[in-house]
N, C-alpha and C. Protein backbone atom coordinates (compact mmCIF):
# COMPACT_ATOMS: atom_id res chain seq x y z
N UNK A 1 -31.88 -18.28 7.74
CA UNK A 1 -33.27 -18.19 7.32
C UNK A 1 -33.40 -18.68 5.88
N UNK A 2 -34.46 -19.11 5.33
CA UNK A 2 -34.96 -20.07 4.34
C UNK A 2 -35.07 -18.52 3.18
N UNK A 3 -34.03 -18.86 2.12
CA UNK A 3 -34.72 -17.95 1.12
C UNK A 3 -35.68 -18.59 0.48
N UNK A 4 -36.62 -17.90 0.25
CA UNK A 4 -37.92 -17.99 -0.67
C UNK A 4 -37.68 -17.75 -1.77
N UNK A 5 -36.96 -17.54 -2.61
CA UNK A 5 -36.47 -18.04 -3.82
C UNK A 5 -35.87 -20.07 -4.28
N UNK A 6 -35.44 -20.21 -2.88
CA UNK A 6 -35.31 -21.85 -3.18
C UNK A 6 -36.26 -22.71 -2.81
N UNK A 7 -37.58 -22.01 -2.51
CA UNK A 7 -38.86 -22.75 -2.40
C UNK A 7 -39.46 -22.92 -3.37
N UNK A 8 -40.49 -23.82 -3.23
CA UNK A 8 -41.53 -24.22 -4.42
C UNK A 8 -43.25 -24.27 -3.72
N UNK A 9 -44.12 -24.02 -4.08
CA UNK A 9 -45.41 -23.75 -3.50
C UNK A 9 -45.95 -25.39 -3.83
N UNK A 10 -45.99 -25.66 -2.92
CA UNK A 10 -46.81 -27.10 -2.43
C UNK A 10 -48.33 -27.07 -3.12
N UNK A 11 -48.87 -27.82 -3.59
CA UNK A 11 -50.61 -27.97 -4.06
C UNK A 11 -51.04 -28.98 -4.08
N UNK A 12 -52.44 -29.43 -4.02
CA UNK A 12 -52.97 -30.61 -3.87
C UNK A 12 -53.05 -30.80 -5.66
N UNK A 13 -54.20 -31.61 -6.17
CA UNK A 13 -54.59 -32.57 -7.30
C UNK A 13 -55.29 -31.45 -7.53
N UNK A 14 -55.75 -30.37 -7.30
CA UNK A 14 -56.59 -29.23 -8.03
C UNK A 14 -56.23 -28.08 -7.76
N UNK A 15 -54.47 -27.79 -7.87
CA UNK A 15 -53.42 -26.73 -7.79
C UNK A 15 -54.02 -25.97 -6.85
N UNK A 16 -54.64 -26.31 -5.78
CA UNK A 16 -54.56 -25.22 -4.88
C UNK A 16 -53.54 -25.32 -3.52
N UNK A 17 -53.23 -24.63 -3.02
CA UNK A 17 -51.96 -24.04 -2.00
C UNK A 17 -52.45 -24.95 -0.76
N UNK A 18 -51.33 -25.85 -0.41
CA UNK A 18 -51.12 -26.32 0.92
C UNK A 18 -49.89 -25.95 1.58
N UNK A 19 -48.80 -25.40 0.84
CA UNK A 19 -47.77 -24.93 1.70
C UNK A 19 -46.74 -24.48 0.69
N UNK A 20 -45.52 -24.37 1.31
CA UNK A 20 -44.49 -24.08 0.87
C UNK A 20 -43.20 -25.14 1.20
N UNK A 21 -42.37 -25.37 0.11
CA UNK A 21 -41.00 -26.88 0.48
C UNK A 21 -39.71 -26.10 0.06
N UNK A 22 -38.64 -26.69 0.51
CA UNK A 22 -37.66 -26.66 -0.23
C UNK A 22 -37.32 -26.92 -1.36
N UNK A 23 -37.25 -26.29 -2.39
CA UNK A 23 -37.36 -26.84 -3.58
C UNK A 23 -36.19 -28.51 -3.48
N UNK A 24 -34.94 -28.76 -3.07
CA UNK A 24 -34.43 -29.69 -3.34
C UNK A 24 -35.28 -30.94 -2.92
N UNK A 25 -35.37 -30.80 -1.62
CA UNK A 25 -37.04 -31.46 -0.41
C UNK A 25 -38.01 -32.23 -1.62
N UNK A 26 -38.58 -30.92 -2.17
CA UNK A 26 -39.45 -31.27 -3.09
C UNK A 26 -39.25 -32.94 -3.62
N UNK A 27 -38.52 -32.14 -4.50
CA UNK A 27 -37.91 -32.72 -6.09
C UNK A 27 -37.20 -34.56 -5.12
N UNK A 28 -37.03 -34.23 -4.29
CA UNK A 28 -36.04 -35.77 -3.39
C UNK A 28 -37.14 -36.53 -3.16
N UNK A 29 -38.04 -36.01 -2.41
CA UNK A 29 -39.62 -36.49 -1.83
C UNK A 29 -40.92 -36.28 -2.77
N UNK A 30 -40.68 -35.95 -4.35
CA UNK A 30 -41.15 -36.00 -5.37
C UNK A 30 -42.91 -35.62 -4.73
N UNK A 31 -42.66 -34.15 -3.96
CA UNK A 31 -44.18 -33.55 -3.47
C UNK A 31 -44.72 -32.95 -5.39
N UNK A 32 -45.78 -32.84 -4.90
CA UNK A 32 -46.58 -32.31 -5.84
C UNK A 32 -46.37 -30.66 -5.48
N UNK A 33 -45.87 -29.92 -6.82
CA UNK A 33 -45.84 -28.27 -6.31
C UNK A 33 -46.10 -27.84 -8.24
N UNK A 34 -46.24 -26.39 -7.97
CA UNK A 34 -46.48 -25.79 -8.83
C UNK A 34 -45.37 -25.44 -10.03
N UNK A 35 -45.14 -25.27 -11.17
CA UNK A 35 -44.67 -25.25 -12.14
C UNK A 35 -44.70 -24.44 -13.43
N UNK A 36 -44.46 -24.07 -14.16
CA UNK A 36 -44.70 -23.70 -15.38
C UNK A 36 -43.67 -23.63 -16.86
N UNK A 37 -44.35 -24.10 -18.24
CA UNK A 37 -43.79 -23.80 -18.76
C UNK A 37 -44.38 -23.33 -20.37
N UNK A 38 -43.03 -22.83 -20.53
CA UNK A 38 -43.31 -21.28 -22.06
C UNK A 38 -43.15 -22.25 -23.16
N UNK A 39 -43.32 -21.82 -23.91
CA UNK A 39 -43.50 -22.76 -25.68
C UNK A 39 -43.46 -21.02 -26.61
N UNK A 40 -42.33 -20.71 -26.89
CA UNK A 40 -42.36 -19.39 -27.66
C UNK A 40 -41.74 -19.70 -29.17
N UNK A 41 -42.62 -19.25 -30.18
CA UNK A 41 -42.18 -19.78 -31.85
C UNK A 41 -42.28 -18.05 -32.13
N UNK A 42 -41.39 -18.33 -33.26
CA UNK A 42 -41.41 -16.84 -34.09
C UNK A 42 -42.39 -16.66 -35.39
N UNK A 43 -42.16 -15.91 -36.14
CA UNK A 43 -43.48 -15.49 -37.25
C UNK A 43 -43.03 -16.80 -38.30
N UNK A 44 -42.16 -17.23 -37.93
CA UNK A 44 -41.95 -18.26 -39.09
C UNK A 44 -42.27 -19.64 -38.48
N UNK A 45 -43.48 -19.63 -37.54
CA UNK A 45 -43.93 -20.75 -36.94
C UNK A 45 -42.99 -22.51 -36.44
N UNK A 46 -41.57 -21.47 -36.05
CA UNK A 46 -40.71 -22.11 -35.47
C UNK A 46 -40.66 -22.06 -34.07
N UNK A 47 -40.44 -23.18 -33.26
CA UNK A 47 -40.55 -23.36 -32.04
C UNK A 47 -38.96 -23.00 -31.33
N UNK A 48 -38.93 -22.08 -30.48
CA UNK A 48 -37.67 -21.89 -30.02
C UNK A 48 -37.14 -22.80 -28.36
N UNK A 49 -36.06 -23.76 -28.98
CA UNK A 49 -35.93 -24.78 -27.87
C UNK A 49 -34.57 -24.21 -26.85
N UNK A 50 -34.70 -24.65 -26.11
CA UNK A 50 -33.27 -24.34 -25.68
C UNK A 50 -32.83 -25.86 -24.31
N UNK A 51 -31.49 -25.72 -24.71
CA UNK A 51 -30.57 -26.88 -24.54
C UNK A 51 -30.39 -26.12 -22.56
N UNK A 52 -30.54 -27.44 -22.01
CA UNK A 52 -30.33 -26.84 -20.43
C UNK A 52 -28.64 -27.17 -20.21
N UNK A 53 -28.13 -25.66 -18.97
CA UNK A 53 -26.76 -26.04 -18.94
C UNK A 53 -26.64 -27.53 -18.01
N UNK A 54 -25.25 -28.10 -18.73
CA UNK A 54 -24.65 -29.02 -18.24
C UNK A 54 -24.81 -29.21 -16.90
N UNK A 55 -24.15 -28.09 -16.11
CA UNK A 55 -24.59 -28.29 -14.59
C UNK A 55 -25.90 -28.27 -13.50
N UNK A 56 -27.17 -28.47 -14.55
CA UNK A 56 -27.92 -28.27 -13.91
C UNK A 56 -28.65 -29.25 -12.84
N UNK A 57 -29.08 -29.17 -11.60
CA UNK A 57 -29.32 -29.71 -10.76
C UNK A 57 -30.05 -31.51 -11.28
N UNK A 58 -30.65 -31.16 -12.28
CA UNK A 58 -31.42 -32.26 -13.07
C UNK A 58 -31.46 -32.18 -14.61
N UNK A 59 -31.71 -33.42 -14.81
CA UNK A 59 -32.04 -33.24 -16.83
C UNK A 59 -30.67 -31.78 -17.57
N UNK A 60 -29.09 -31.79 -16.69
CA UNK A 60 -28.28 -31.20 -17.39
C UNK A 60 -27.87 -31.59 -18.94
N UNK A 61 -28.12 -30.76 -19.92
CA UNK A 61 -27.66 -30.94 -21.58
C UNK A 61 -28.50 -31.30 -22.02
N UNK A 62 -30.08 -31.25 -21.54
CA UNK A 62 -31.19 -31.95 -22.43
C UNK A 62 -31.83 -30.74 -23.15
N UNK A 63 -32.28 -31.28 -24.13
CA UNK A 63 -33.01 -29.97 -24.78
C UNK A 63 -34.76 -30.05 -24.03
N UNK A 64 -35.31 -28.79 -24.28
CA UNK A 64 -36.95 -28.54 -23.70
C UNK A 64 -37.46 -27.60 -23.91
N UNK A 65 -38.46 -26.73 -23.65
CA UNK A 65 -39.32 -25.33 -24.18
C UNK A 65 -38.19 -24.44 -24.06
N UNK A 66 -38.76 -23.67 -24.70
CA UNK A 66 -38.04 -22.12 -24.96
C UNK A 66 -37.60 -21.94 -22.98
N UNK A 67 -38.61 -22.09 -21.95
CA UNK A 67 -37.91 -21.90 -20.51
C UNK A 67 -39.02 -22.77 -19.54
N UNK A 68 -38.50 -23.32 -18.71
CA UNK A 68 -39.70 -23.51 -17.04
C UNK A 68 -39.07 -23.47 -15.72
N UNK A 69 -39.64 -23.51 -15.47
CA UNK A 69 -39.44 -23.29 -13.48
C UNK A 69 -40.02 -23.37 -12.49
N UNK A 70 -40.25 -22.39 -11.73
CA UNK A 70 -41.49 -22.86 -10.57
C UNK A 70 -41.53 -20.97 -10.07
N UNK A 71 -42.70 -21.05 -9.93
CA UNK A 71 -43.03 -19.52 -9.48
C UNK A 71 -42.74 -19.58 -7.90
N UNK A 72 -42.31 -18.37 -7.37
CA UNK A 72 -41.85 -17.75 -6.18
C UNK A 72 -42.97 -17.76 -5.65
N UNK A 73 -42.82 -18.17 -3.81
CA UNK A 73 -44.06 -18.55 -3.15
C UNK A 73 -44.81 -16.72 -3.43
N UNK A 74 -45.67 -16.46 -3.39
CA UNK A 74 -46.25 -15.37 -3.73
C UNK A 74 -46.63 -14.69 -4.85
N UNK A 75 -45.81 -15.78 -5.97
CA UNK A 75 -45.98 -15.20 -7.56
C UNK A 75 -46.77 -15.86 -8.01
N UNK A 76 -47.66 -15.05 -9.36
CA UNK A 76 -48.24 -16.08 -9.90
C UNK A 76 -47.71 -16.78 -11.21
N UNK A 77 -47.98 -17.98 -11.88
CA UNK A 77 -47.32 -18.33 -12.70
C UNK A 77 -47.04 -17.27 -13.92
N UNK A 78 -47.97 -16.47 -14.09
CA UNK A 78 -47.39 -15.68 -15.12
C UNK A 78 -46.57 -14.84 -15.48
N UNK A 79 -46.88 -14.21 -13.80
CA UNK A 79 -45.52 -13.25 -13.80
C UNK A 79 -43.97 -13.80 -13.61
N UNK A 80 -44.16 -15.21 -13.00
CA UNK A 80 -43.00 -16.36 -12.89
C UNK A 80 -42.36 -16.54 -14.50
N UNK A 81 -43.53 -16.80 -15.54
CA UNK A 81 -42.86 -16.75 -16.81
C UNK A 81 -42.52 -15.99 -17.26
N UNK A 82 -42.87 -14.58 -17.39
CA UNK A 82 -42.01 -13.27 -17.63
C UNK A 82 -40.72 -13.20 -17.38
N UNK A 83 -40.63 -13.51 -15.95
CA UNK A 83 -39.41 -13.15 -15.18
C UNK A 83 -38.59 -14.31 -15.32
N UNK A 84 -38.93 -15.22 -15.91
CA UNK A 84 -37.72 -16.98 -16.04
C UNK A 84 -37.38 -16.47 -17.72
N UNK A 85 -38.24 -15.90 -18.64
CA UNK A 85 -38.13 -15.44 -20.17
C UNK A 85 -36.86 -14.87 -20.36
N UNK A 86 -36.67 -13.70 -18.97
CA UNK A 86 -35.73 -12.77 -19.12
C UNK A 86 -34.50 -13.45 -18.55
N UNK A 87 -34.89 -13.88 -17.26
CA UNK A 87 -33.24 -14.37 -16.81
C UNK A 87 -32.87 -15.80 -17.38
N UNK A 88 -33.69 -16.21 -18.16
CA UNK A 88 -33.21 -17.52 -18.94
C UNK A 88 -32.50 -17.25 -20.26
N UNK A 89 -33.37 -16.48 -21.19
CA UNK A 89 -32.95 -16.39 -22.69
C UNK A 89 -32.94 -14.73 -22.73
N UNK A 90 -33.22 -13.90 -21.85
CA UNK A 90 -32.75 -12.60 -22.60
C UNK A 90 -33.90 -12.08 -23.08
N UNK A 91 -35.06 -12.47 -23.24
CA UNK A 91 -36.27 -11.56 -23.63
C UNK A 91 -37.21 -11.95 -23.20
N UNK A 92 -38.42 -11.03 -23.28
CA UNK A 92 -39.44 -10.96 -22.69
C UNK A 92 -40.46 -10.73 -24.11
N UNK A 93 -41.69 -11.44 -23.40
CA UNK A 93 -42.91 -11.57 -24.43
C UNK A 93 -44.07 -11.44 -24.19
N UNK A 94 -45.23 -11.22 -25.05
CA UNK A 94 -46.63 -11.43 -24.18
C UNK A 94 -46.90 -13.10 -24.31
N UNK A 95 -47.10 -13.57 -23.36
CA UNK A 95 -47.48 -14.84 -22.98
C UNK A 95 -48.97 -15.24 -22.66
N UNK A 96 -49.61 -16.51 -23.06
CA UNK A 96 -50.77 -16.87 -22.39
C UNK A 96 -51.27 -18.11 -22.16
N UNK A 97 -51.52 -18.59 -21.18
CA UNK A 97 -52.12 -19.75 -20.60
C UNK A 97 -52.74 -20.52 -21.25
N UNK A 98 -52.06 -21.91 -21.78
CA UNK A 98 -52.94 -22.51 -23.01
C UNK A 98 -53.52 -23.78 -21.98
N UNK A 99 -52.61 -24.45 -21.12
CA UNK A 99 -53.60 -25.63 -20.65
C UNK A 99 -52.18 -25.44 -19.14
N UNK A 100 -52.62 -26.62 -18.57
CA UNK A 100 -52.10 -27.31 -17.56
C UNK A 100 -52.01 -28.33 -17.77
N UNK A 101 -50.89 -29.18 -16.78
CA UNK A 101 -50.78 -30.71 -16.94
C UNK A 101 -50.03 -31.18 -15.56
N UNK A 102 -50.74 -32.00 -15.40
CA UNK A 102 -49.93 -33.05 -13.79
C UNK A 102 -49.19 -34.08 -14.24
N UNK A 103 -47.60 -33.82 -14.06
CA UNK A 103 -46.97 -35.31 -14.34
C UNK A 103 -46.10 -35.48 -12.84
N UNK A 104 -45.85 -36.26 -13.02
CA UNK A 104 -44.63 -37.41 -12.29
C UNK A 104 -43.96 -37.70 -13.04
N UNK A 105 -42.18 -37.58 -13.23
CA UNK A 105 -41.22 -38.23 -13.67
C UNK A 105 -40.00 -38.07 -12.92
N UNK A 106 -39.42 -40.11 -12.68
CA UNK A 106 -38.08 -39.40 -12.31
C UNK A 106 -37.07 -38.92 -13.06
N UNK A 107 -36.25 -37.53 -12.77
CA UNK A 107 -35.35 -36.83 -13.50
C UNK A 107 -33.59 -37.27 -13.03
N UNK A 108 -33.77 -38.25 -12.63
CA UNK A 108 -32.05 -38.11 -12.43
C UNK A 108 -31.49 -38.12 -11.06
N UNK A 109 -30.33 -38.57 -10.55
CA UNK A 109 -29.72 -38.02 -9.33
C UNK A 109 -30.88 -37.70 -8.19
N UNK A 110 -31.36 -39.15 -8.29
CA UNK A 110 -32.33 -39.17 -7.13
C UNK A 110 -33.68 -38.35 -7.09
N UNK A 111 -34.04 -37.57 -7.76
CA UNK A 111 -34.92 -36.34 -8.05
C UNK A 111 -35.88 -37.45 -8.61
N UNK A 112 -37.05 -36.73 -7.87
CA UNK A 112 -38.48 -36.94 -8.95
C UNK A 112 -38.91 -35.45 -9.30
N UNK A 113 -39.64 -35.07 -10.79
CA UNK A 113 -40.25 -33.81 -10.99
C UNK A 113 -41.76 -34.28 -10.84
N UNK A 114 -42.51 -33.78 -10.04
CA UNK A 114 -44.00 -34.02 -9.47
C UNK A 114 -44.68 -32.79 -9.83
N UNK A 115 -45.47 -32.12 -10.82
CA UNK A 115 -45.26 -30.88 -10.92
C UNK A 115 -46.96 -30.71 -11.85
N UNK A 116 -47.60 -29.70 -11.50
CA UNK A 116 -48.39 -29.43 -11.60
C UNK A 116 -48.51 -28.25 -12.67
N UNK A 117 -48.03 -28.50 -13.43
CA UNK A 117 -47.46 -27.42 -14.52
C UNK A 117 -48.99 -25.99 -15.96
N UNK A 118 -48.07 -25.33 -15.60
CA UNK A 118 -49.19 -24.48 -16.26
C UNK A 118 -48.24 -24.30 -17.41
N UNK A 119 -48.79 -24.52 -18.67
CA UNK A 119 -48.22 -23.99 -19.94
C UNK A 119 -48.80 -22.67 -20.89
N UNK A 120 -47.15 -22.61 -21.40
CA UNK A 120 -47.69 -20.79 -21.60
C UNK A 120 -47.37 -20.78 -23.27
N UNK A 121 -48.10 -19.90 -23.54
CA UNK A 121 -47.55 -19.53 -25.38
C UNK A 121 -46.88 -18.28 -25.52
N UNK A 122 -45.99 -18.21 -26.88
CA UNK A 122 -45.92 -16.67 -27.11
C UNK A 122 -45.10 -16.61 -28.33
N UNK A 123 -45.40 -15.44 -29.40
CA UNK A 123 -44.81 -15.07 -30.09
C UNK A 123 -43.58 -14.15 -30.06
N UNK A 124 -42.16 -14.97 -30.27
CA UNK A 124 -40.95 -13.55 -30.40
C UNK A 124 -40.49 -13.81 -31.66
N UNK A 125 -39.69 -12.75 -32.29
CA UNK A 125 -38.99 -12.38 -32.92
C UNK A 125 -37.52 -11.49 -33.48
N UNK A 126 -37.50 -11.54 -32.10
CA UNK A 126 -36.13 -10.57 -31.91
C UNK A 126 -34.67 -11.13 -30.95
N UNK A 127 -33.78 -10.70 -30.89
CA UNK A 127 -32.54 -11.48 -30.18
C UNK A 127 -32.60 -12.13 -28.67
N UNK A 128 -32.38 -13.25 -28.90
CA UNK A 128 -31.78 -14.01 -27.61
C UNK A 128 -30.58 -13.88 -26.89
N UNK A 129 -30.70 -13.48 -25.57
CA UNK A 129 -29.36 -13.42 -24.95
C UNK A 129 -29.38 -14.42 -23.83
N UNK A 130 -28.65 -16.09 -24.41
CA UNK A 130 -28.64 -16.89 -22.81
C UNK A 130 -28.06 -16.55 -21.83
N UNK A 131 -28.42 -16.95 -20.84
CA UNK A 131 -27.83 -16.87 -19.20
C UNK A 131 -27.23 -18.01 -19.29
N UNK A 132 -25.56 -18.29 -19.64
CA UNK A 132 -25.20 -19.91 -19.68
C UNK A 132 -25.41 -20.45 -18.54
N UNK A 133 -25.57 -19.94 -17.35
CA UNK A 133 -25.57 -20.68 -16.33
C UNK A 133 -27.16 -21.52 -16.26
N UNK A 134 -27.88 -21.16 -17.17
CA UNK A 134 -29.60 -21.45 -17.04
C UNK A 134 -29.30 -22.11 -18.38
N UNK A 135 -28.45 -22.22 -19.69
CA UNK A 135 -29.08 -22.94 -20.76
C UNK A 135 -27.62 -22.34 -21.45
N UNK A 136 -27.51 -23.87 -22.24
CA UNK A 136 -26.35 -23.87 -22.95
C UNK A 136 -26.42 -23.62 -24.57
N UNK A 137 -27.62 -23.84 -25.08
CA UNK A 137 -27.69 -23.10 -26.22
C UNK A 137 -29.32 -23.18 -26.86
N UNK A 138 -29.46 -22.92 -27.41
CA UNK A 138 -30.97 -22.61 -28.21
C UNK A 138 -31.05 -22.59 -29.56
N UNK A 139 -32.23 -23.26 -30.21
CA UNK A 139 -32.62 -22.60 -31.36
C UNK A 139 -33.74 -22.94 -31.74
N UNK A 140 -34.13 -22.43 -33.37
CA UNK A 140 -35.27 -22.39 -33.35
C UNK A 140 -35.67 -23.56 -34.46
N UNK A 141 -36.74 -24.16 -34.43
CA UNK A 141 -36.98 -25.60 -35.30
C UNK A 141 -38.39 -25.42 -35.79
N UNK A 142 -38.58 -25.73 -36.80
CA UNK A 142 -40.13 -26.08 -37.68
C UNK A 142 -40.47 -27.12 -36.29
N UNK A 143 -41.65 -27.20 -36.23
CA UNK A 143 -42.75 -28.12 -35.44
C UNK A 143 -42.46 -29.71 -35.75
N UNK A 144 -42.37 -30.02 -37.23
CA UNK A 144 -42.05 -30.99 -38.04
C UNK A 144 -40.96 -31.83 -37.51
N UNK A 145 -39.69 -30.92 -37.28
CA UNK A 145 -38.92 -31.48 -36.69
C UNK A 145 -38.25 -31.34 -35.85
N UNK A 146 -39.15 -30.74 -34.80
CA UNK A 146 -38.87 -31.31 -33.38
C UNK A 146 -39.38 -32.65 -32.84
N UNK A 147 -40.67 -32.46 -33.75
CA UNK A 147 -41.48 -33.62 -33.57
C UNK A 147 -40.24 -35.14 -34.15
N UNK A 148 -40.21 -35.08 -35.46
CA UNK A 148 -39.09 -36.04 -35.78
C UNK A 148 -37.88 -36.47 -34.90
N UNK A 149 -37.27 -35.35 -34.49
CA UNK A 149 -35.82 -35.51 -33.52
C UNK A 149 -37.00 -36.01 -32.44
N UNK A 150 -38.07 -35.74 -31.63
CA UNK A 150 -38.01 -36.22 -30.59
C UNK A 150 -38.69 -38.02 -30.90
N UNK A 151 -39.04 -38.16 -31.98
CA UNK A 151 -39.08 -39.71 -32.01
C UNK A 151 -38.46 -40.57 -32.15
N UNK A 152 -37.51 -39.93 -32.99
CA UNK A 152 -35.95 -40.75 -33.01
C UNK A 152 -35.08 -41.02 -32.39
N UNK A 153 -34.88 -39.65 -31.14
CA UNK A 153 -34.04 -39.70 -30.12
C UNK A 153 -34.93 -38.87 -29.27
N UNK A 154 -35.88 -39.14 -28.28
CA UNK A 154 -36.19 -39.18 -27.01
C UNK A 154 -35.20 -38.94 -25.81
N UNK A 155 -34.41 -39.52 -26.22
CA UNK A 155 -33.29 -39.45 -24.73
C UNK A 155 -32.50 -37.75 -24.52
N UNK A 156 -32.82 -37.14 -25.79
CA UNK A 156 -32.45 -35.80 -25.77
C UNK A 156 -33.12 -34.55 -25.54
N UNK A 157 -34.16 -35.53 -24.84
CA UNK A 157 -35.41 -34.12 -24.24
C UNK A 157 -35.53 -34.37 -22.84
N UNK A 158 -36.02 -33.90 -22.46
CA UNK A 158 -35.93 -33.42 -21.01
C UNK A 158 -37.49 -34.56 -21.17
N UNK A 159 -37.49 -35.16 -19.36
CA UNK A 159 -39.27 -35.93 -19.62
C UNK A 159 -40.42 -35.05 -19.68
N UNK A 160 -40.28 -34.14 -18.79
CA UNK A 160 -41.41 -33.03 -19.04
C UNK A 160 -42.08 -32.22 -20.46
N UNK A 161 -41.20 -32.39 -21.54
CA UNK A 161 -40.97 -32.08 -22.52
C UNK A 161 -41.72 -32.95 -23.77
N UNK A 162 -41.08 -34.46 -23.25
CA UNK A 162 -41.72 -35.40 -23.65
C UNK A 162 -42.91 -36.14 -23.58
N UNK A 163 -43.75 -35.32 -22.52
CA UNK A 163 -44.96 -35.61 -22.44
C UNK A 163 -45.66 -34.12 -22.56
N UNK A 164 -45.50 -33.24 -22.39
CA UNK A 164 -45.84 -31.97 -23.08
C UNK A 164 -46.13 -31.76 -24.42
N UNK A 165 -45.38 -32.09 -24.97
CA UNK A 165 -44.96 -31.72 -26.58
C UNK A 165 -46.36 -32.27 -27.16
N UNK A 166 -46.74 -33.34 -26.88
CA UNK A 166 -48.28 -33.90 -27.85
C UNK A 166 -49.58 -33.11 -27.57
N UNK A 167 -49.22 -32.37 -26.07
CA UNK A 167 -50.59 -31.58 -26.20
C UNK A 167 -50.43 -30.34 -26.63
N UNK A 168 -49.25 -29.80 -26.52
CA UNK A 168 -48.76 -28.19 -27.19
C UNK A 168 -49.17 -29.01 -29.29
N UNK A 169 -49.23 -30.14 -29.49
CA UNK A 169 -49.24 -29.90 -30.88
C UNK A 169 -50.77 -30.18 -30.98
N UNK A 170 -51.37 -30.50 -29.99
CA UNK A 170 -52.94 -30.42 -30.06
C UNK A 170 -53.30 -29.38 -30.24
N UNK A 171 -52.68 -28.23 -28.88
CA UNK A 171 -53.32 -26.81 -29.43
C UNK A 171 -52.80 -26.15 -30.37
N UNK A 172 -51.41 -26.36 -30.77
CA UNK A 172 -51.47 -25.59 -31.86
C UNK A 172 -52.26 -25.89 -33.07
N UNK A 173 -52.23 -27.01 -33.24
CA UNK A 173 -53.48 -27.33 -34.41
C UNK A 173 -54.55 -26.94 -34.51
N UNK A 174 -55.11 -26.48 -33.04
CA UNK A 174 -56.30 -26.12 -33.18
C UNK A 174 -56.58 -24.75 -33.36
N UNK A 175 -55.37 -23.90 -32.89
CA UNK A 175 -55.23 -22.68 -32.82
C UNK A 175 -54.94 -22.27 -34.41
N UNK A 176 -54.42 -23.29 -35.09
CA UNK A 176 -54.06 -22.85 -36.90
C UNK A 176 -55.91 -22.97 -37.53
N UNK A 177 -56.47 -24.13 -37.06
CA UNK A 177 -57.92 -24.05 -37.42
C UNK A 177 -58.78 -22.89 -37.21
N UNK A 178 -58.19 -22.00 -36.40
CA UNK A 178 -59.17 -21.00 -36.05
C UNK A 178 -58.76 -19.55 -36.48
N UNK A 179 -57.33 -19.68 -36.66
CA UNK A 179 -56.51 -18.41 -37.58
C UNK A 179 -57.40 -18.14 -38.84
């Protein structure tokens, strides 16, 4: 029987539910399914990245957000980011829904990521404990220069990451305008 943990929730062009795939299925046949990902900085308005492990199915050793994944057919993305916070890096945060984004990219080893992604914010400040098997190391960077490393060397971010990153610095800008 099919665990529902290695599924991914299928959606059309306006994230609503047409089914359920295999997540590998997916990602081979580059379906459109649901997604999410966290962007967590500390009080010192540093962005906490973390490096994916080596063995991972796709984009292994690239750096990308603090965590993402794909919510469990029945979850919703938020409680999906809670629960990827903890078994990725070791903590948990209050999180909140800043935008969405639809990309297409191929990731590698035959994989396309087709992904309908919800992005999340959040403030931590306290210890990280990785899951090496989910991420090989982490840290935390001024905005400044992540932005720098990712113009210089691109090839060290994950693609999702790389097309993310310009609208996470939209809202944060706008979110410092309104502080």
């Amino acid at each position: 029987m099919q665990n529902n943990n290695d599924q991914v929730i299928l959606v059309n062009d306006h994230d609503e539910w047409i089914g359920a795939a295999d997540k590998m299925k997916a990602h081979k046949e580059g379906l459109l399914h649901r997604a999410f990902s966290v962007f967590v900085m500390n009080s010192n308005n540093e962005v906490l990245l973390q490096q994916r492990a080596s063995d991972k199915y796709h984009s292994g050793g690239l750096w990308t957000n603090t965590c993402c994944s794909h919510p469990r057919v029945g979850e919703s993305t938020h409680a999906a980011a809670h629960r990827r916070l903890r078994e990725e890096m070791g903590f948990d945060c209050e999180v909140e829904q800043i935008f969405t984004y639809k990309y297409q990219a191929a990731v590698g080893n035959g994989l396309t990521e087709h992904e309908y992604d919800h992005v999340y914010f959040g403030y931590y400040d306290g210890d990280v404990a990785l899951n090496k098997e989910e991420a090989k190391d982490y840290k935390y960077l001024p905005i400044s220069e992540v932005s720098c490393w990712l113009e210089k060397r691109p090839e060290n971010f994950t693609e999702w990451f790389r097309m993310i990153w310009p609208e996470f610095l939209k809202y944060f800008a706008e979110r410092k305008k309104v502080a």
